[in-house]
N, C-alpha and C. Protein backbone atom coordinates (compact mmCIF):
# COMPACT_ATOMS: atom_id res chain seq x y z
N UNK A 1 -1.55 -3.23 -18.20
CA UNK A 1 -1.36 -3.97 -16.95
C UNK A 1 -0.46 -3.15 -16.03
N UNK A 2 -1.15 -2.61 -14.85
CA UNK A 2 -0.28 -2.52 -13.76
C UNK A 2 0.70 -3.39 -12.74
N UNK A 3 1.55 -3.51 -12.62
CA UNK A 3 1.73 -4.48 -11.74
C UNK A 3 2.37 -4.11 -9.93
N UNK A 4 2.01 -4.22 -9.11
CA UNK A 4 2.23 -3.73 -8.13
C UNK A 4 2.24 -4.59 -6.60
N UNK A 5 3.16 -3.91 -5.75
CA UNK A 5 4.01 -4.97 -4.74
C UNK A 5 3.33 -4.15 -3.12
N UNK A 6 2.33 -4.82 -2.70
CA UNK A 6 1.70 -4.56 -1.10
C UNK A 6 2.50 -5.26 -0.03
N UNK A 7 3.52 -4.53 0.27
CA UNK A 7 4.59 -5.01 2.04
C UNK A 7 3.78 -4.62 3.09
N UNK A 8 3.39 -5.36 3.64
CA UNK A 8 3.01 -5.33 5.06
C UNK A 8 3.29 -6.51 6.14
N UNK A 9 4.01 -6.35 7.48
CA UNK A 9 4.18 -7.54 8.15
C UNK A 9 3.01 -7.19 8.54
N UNK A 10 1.93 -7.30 8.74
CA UNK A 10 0.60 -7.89 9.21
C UNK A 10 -0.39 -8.85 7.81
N UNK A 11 0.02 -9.60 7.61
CA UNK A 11 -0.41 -10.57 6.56
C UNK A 11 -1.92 -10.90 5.93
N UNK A 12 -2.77 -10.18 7.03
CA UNK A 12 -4.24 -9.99 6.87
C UNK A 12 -3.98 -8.75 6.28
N UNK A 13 -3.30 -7.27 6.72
CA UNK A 13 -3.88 -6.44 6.21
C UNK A 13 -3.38 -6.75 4.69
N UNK A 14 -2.00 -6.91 4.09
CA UNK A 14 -1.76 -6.98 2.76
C UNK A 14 -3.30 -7.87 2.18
N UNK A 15 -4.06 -8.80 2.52
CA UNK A 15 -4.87 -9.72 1.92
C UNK A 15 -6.17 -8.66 1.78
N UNK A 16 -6.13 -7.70 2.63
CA UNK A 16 -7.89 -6.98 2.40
C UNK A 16 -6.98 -5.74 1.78
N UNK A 17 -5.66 -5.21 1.77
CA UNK A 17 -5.50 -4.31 0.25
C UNK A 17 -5.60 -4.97 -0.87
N UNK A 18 -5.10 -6.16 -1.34
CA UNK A 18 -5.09 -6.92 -2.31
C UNK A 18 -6.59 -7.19 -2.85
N UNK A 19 -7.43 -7.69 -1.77
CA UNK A 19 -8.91 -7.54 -2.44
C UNK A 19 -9.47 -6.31 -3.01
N UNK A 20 -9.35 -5.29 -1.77
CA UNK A 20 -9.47 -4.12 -2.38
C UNK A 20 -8.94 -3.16 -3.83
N UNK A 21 -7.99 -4.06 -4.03
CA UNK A 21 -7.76 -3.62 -5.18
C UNK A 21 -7.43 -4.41 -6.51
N UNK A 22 -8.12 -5.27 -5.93
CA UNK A 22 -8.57 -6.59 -7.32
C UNK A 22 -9.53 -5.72 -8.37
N UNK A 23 -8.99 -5.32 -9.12
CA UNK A 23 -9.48 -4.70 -10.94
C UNK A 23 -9.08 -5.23 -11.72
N UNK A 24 -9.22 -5.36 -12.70
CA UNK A 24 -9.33 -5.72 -13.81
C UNK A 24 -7.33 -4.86 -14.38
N UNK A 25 -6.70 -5.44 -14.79
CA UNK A 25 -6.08 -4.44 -15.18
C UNK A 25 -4.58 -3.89 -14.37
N UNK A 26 -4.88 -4.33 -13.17
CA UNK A 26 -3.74 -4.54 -11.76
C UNK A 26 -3.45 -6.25 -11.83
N UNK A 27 -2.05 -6.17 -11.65
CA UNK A 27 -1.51 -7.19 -10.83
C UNK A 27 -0.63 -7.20 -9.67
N UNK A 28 -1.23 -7.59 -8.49
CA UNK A 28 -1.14 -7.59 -7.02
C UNK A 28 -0.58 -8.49 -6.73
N UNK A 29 0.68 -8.17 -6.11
CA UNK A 29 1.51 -9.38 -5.80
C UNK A 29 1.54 -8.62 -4.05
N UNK A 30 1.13 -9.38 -3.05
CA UNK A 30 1.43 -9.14 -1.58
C UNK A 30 2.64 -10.09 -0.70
N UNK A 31 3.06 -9.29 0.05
CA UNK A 31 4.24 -10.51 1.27
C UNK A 31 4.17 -9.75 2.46
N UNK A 32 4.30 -10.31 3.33
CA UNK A 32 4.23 -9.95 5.08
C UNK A 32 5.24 -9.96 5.16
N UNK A 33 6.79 -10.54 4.47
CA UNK A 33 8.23 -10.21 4.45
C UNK A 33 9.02 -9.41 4.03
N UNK A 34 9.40 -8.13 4.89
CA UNK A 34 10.19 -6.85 4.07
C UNK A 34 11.13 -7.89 3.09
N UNK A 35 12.54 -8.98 4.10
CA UNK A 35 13.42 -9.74 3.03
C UNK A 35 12.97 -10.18 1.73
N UNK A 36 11.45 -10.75 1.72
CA UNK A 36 11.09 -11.17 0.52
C UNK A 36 10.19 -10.06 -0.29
N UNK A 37 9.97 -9.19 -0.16
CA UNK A 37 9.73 -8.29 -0.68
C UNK A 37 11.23 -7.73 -1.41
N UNK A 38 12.57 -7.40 -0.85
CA UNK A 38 13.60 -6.96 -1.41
C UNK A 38 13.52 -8.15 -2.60
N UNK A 39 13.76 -9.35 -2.21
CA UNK A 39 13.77 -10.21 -3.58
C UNK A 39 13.16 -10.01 -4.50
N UNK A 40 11.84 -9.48 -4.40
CA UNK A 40 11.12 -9.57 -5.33
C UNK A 40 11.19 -8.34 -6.04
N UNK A 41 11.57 -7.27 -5.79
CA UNK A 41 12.27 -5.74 -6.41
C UNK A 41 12.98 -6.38 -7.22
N UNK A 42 13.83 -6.94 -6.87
CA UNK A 42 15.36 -7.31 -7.55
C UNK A 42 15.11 -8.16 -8.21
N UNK A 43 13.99 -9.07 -8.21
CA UNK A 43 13.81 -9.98 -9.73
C UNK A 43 12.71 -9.65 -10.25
N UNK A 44 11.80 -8.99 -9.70
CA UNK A 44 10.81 -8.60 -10.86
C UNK A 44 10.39 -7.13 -11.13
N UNK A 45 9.44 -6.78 -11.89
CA UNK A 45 9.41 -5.39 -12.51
C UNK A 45 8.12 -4.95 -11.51
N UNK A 46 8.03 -3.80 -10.81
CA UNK A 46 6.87 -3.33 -10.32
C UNK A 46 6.94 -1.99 -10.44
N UNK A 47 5.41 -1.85 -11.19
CA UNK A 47 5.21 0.03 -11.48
C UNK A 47 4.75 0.68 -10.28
N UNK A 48 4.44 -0.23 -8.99
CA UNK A 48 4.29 1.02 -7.48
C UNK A 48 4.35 -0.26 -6.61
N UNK A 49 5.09 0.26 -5.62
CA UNK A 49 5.40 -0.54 -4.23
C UNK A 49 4.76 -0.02 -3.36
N UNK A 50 3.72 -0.14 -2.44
CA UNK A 50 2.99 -0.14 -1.49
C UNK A 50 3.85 -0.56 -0.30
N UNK A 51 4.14 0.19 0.91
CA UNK A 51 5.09 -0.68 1.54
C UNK A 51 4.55 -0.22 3.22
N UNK A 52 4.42 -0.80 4.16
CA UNK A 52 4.38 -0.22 5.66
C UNK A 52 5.78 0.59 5.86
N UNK A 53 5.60 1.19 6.49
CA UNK A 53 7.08 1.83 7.07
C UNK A 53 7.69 1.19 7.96
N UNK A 54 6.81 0.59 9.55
CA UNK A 54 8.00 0.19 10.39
C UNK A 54 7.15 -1.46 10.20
N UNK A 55 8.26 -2.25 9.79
CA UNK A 55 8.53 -3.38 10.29
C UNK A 55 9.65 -3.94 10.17
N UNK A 56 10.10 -5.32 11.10
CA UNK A 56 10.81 -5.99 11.06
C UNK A 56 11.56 -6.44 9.66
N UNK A 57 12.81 -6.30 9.99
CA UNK A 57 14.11 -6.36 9.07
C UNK A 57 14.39 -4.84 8.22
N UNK A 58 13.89 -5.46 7.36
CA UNK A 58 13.57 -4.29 6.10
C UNK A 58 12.60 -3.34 6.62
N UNK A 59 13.43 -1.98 6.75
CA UNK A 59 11.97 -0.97 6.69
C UNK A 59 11.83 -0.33 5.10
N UNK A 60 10.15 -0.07 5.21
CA UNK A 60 9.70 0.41 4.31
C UNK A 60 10.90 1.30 3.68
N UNK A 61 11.57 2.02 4.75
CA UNK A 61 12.34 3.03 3.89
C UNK A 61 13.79 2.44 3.16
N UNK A 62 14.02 1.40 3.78
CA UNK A 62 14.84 0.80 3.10
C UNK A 62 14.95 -0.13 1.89
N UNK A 63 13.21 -0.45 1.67
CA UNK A 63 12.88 -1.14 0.37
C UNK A 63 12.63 0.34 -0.49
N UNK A 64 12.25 1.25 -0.09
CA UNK A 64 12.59 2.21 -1.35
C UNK A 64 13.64 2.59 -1.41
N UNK A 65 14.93 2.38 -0.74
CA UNK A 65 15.98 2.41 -1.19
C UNK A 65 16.66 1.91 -1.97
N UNK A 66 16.21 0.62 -1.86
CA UNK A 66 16.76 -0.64 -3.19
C UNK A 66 15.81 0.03 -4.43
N UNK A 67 14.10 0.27 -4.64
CA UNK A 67 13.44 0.20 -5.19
C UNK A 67 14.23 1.43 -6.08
N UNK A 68 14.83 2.55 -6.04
CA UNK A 68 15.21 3.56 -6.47
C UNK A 68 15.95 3.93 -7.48
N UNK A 69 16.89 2.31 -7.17
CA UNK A 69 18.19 2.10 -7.81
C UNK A 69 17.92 0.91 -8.84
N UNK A 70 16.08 0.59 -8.87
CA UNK A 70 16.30 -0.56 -9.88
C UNK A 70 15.45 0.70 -11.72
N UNK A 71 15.92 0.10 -12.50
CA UNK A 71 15.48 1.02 -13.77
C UNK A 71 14.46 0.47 -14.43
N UNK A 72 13.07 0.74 -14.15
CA UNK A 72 13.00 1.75 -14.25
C UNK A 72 12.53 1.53 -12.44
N UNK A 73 12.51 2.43 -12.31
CA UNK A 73 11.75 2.85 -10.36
C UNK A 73 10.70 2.71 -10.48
N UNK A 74 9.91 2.12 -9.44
CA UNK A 74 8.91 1.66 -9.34
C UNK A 74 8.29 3.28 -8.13
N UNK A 75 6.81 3.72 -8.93
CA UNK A 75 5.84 4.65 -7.69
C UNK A 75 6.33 3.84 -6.31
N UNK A 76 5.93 5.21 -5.19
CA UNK A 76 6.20 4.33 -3.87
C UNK A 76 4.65 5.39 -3.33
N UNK A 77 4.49 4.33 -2.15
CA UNK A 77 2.91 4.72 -1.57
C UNK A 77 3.21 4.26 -0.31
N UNK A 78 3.68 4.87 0.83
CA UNK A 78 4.06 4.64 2.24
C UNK A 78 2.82 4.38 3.01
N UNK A 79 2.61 3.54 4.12
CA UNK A 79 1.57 3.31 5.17
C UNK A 79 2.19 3.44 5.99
N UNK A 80 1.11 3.81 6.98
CA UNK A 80 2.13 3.31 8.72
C UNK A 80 0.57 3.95 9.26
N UNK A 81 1.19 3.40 10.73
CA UNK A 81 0.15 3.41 11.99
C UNK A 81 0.59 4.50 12.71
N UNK A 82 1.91 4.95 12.56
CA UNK A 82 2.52 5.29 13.71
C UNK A 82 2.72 6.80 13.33
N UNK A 83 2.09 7.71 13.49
CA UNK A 83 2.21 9.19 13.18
C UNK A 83 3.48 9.69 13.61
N UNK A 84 4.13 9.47 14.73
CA UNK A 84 5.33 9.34 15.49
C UNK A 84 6.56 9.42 14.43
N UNK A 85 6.25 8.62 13.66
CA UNK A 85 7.72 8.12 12.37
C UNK A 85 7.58 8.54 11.49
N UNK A 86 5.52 9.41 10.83
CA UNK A 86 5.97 10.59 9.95
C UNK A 86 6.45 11.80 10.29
N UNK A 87 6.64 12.10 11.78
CA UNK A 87 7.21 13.19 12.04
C UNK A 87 8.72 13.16 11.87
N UNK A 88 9.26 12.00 12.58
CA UNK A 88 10.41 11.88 12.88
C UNK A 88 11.15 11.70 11.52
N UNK A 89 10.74 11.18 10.43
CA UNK A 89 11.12 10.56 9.34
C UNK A 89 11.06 11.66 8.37
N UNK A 90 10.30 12.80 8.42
CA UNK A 90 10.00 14.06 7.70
C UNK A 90 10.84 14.59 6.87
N UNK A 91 11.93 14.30 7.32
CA UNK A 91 12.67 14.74 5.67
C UNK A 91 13.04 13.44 4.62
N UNK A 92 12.85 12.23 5.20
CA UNK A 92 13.57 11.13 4.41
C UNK A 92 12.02 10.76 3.47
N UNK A 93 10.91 11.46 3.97
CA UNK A 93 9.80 10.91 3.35
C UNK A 93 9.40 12.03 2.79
N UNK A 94 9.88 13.52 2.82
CA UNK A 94 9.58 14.61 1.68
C UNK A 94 9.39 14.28 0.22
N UNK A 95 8.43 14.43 -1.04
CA UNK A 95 8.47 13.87 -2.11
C UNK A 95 7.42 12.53 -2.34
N UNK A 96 7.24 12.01 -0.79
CA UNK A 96 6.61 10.72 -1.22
C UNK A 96 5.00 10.71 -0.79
N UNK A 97 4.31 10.09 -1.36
CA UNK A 97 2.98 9.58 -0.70
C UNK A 97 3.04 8.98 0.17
N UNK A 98 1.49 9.19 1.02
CA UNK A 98 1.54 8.28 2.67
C UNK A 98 0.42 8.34 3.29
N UNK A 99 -0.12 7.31 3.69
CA UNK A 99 -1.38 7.17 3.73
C UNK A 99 -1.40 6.75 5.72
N UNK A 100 -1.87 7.45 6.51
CA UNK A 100 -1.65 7.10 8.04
C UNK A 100 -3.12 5.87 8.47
N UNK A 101 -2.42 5.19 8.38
CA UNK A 101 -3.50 3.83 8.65
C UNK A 101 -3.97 4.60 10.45
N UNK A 102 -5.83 3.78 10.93
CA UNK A 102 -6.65 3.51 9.27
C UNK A 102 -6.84 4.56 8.27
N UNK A 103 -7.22 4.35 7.11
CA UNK A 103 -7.85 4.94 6.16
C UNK A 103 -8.84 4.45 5.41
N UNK A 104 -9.19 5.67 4.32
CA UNK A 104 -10.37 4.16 3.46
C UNK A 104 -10.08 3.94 2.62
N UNK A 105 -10.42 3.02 1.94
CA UNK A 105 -10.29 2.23 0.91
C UNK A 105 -9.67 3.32 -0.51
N UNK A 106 -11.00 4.30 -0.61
CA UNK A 106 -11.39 5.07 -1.73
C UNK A 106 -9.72 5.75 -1.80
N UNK A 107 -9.33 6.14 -0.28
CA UNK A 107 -8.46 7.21 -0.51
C UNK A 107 -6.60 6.30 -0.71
N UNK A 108 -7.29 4.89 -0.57
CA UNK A 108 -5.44 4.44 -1.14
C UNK A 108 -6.40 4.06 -2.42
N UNK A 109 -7.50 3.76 -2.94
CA UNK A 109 -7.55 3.96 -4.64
C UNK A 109 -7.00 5.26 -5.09
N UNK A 110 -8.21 6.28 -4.63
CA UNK A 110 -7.34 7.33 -5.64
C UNK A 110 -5.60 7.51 -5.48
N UNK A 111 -4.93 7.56 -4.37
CA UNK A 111 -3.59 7.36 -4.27
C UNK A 111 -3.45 6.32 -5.70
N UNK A 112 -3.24 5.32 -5.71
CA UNK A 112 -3.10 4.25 -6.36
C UNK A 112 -3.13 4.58 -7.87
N UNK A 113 -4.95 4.92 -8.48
CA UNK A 113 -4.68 5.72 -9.47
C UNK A 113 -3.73 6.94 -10.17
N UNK A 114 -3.51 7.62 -9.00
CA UNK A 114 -3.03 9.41 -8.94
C UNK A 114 -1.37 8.55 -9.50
N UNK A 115 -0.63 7.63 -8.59
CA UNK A 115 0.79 7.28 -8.94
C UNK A 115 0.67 6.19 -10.25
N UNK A 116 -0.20 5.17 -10.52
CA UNK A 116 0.04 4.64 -11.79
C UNK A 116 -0.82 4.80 -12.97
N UNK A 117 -1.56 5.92 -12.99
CA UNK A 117 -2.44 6.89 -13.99
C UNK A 117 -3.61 5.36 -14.36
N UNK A 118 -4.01 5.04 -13.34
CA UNK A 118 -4.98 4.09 -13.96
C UNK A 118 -6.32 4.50 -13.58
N UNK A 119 -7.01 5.46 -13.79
CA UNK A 119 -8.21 5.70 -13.19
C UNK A 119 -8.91 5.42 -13.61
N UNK A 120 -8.86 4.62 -15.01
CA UNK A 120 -10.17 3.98 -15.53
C UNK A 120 -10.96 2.53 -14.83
N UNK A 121 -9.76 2.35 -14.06
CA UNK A 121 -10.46 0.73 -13.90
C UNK A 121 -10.84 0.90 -12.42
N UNK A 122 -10.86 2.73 -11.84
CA UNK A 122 -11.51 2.12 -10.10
C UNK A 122 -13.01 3.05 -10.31
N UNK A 123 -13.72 2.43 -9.97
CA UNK A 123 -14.87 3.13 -9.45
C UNK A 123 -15.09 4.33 -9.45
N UNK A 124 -16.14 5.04 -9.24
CA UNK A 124 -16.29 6.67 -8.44
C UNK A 124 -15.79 6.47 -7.29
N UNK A 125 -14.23 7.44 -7.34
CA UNK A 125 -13.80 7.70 -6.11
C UNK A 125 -14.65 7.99 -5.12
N UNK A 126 -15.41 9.10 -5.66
CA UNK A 126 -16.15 9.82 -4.25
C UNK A 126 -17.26 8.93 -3.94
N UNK A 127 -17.25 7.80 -4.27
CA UNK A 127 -18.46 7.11 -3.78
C UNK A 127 -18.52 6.60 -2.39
N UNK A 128 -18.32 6.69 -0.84
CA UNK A 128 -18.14 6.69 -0.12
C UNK A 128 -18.79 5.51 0.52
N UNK A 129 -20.24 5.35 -0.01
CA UNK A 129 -21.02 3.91 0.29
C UNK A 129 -20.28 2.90 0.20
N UNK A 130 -19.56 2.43 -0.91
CA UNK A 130 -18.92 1.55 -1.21
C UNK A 130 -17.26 0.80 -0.44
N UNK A 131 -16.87 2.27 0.47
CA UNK A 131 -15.99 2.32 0.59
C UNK A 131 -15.44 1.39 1.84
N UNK A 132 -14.13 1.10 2.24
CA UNK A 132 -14.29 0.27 3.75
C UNK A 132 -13.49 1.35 4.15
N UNK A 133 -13.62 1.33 5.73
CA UNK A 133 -11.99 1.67 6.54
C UNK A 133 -11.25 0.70 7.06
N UNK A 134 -9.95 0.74 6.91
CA UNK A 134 -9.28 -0.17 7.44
C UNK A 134 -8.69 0.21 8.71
N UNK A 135 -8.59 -0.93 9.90
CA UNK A 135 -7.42 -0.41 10.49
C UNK A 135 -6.29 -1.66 10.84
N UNK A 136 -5.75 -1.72 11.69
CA UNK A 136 -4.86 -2.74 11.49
C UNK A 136 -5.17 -3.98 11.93
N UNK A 137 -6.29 -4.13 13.06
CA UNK A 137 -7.23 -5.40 13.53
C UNK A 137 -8.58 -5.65 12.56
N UNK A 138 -9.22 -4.18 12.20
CA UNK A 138 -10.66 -4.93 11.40
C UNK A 138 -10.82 -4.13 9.93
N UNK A 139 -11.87 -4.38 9.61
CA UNK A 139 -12.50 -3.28 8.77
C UNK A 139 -13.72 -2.88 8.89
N UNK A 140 -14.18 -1.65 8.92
CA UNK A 140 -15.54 -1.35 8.71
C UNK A 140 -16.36 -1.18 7.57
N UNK A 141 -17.40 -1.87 7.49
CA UNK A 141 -17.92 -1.70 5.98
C UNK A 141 -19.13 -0.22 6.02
N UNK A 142 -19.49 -0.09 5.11
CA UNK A 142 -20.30 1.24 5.48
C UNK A 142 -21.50 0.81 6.50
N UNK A 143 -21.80 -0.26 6.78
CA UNK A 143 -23.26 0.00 7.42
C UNK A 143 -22.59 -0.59 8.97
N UNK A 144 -21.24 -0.43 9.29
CA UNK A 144 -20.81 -0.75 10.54
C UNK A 144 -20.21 -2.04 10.77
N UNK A 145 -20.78 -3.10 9.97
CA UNK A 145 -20.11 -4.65 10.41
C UNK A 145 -18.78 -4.57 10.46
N UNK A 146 -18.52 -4.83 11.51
CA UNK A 146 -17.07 -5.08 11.55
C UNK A 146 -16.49 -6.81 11.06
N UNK A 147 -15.17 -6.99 10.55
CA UNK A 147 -14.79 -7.82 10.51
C UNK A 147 -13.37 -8.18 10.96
N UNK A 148 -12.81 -9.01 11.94
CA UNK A 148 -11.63 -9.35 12.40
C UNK A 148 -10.90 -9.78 11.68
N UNK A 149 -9.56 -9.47 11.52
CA UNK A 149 -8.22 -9.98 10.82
C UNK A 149 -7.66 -10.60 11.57
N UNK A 150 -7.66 -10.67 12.51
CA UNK A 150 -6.50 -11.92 13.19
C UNK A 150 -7.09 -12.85 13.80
């Protein structure tokens, strides 16, 4: 069992990573609250934190700050929209994974696998048919349908 923590203040997107990574084998715990996300470091055990970088209260970089200091440390897997704050942020995020929303699906699986060695339970990565893109309003499925999050 994996168990793993998706921060995002946009509350739709944590709900279509969480589907997306409904396997067999993961347990997905999501919050749209950096504060309640810190709580949940601090009382429970997570082998990778998924976290946005900029939002309100808590930034991403500050929940891997707590996350660092709990034993054992939990993988970290950074998102953001904002290319702007991986530049600016470039040395505080040296060492870490980071995925610049949108992206697809396949490529925060293999991320996902690559930090909690679970590659048995996702799919053929390279299967691309299967795959969605996300961005922070929809998703695209391969044959174009879009679908709205907010």
């Amino acid at each position: 069992m994996c168990d793993i923590l998706i921060v995002d203040d946009e509350k739709p997107f944590c709900m279509l990573l969480q589907r997306a990574l409904d396997y067999e084998g993961l347990q997905i715990t999501t919050t749209a609250s950096s504060a309640e996300a810190a709580n949940l470091l601090r009382t429970q055990h997570f082998d990778l934190l998924i976290t946005d970088l900029d939002m309100p209260g808590w930034t991403g970089l500050d929940l891997v700050h707590l996350a660092e200091g709990l034993s054992p440390a939990p993988k970290i897997l950074f998102m953001t929209a904002q290319k702007q704050i991986l530049t600016n942020q470039q040395r505080a995020l040296e060492g870490y994974h980071c995925l610049l929303k949108p992206f697809f699906l396949n490529d925060l699986r293999a991320k996902v696998a690559l930090l909690t060695d679970c590659w048995h339970i996702f799919p053929l990565i390279s299967d691309r048919k299967t795959s969605f893109f996300f961005s922070a309003d929809s998703i695209n499925l391969a044959d174009q349908q879009v679908i709205n999050c907010r």
